[in-house]
C-alpha atoms as a PDB file:
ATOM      1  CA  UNK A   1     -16.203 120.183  36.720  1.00  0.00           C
ATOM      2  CA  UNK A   2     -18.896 122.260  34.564  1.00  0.00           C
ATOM      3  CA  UNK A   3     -21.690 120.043  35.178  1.00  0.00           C
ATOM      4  CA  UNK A   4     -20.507 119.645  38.736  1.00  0.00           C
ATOM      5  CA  UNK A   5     -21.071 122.520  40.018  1.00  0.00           C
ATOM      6  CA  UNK A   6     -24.059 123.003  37.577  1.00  0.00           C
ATOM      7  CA  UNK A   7     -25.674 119.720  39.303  1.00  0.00           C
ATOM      8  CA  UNK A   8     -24.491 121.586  42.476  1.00  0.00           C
ATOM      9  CA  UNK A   9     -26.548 124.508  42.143  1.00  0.00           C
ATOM     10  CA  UNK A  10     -29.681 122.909  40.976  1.00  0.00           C
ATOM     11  CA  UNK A  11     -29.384 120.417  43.761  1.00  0.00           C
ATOM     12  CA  UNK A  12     -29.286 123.734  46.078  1.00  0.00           C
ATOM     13  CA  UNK A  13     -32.163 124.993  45.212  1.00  0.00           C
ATOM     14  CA  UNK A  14     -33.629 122.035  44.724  1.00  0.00           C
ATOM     15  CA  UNK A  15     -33.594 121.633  48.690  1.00  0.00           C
ATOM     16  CA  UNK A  16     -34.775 125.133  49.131  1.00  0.00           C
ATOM     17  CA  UNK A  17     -37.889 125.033  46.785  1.00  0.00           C
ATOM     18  CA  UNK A  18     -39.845 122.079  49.022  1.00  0.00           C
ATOM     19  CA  UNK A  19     -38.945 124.390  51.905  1.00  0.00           C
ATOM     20  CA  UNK A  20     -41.064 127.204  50.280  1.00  0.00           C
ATOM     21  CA  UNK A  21     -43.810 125.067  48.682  1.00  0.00           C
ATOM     22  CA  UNK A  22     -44.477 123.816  52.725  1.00  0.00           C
ATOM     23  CA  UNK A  23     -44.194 127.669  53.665  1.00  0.00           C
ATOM     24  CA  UNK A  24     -46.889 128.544  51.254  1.00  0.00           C
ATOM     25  CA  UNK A  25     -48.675 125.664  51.939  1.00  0.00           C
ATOM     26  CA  UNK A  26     -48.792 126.489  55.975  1.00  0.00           C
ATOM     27  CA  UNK A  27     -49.152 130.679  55.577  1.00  0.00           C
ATOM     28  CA  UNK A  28     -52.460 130.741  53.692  1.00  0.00           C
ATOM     29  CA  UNK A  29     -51.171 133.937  52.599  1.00  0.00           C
ATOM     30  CA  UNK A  30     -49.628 135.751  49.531  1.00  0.00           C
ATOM     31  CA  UNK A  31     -48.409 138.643  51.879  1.00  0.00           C
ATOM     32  CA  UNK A  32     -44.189 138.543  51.728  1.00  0.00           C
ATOM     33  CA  UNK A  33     -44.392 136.469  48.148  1.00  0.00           C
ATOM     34  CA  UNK A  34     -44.231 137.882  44.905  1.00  0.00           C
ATOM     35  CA  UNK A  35     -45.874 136.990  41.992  1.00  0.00           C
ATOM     36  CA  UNK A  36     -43.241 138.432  39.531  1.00  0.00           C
ATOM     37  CA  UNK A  37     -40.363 136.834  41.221  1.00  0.00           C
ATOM     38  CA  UNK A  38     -42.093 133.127  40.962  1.00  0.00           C
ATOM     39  CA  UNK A  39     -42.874 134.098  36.891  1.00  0.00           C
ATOM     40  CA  UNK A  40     -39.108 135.122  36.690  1.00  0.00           C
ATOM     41  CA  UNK A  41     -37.581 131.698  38.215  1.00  0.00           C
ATOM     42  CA  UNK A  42     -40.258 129.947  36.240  1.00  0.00           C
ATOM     43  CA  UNK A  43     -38.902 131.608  32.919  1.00  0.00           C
ATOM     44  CA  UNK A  44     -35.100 130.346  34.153  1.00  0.00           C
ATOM     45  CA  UNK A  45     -35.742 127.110  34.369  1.00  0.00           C
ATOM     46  CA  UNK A  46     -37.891 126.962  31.162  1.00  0.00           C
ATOM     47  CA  UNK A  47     -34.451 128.768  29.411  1.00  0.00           C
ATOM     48  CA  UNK A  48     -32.618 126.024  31.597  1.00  0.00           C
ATOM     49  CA  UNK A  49     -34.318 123.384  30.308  1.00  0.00           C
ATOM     50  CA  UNK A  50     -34.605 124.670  26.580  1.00  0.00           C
ATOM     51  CA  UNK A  51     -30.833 125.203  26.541  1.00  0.00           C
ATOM     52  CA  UNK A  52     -30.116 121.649  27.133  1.00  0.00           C
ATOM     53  CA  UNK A  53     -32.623 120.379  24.943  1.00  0.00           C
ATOM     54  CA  UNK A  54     -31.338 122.456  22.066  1.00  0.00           C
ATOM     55  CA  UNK A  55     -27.637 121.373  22.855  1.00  0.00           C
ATOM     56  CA  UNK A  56     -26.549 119.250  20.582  1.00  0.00           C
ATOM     57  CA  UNK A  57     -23.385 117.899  22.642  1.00  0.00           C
ATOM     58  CA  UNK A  58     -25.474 117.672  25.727  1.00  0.00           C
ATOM     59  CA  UNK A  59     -28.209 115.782  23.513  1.00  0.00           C
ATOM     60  CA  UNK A  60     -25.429 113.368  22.481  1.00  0.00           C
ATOM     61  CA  UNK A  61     -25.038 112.453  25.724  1.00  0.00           C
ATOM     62  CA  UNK A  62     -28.158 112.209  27.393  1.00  0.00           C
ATOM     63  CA  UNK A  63     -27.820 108.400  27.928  1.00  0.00           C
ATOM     64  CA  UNK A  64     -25.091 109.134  30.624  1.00  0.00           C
ATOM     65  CA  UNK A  65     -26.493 112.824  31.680  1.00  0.00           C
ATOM     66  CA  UNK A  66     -30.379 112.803  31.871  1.00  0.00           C
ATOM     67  CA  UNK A  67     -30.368 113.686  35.511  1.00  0.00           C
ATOM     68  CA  UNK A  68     -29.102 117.002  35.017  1.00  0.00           C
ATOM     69  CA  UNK A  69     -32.078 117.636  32.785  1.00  0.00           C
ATOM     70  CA  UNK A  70     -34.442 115.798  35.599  1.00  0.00           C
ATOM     71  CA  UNK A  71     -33.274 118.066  38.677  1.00  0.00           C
ATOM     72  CA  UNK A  72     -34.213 121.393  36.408  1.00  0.00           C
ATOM     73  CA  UNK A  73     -37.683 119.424  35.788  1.00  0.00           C
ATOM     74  CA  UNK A  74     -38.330 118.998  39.578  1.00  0.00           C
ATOM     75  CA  UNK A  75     -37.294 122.427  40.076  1.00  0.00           C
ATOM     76  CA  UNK A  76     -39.773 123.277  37.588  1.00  0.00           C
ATOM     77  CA  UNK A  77     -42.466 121.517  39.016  1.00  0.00           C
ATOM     78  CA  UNK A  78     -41.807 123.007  42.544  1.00  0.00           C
ATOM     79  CA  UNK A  79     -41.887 126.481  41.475  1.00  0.00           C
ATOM     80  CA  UNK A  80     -45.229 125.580  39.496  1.00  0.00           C
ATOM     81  CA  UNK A  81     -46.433 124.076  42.444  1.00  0.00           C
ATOM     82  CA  UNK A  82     -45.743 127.744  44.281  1.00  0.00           C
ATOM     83  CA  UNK A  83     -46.665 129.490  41.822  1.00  0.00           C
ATOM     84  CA  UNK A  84     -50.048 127.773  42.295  1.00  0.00           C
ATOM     85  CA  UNK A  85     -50.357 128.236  45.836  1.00  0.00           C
ATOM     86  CA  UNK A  86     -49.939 131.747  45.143  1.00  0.00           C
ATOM     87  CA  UNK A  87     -52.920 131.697  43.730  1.00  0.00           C
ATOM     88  CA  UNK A  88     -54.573 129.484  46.349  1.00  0.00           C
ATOM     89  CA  UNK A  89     -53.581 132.147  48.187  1.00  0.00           C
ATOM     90  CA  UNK A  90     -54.658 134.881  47.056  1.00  0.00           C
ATOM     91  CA  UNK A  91     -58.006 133.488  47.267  1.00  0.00           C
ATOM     92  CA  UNK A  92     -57.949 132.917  50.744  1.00  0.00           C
ATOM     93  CA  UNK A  93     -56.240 136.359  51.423  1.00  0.00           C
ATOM     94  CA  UNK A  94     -59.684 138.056  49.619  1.00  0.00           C
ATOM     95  CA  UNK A  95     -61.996 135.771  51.733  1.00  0.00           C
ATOM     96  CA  UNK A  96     -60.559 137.257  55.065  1.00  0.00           C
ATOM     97  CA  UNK A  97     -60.759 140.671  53.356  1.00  0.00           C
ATOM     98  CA  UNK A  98     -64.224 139.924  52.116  1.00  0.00           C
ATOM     99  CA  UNK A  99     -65.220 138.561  56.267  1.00  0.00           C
ATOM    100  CA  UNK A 100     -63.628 141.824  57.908  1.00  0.00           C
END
């Protein structure tokens, strides 16, 4: 039930993350994003993902529960992928400063 509703939460935000990637994506603007926040869910799923890879019964049984380990790596990915557009950003925000 454990990995249930652990696979339940990741799947959660797991939906949500695309949501603010495409967000980010469309805004062209780091205005209402924080920079801290995305470093702080970052360093959660790198603890997520270090925590299974240092479990030994979870490592035991990776044949039958490598997706659990997979979801936290998309997550990962998606929140890098913010965290980049953040950046992207930030650029853009400093052009429009720069033009006005």
């Amino acid at each position: 039930m454990a990995e249930f509703l652990e696979i339940l939460m990741i799947v959660s935000f797991g939906i949500s993350w695309p949501m603010n990637v495409l967000k980010s994506w469309r805004a062209r603007t780091t205005k209402g994003k924080s920079l801290s926040f995305l470093v702080l869910i970052l360093a959660g799923y790198v603890a997520g993902i270090a925590s299974k890879l240092v479990n030994e019964a979870y490592m035991a049984s990776f044949g039958e529960k490598w997706y659990v380990l997979v979801f936290y790596c998309i997550n990962f990915v998606m929140v890098s992928t913010d965290f980049a557009l953040y950046f992207r950003n930030l650029r853009l925000d400093r052009r429009v400063e720069k033009e006005e």
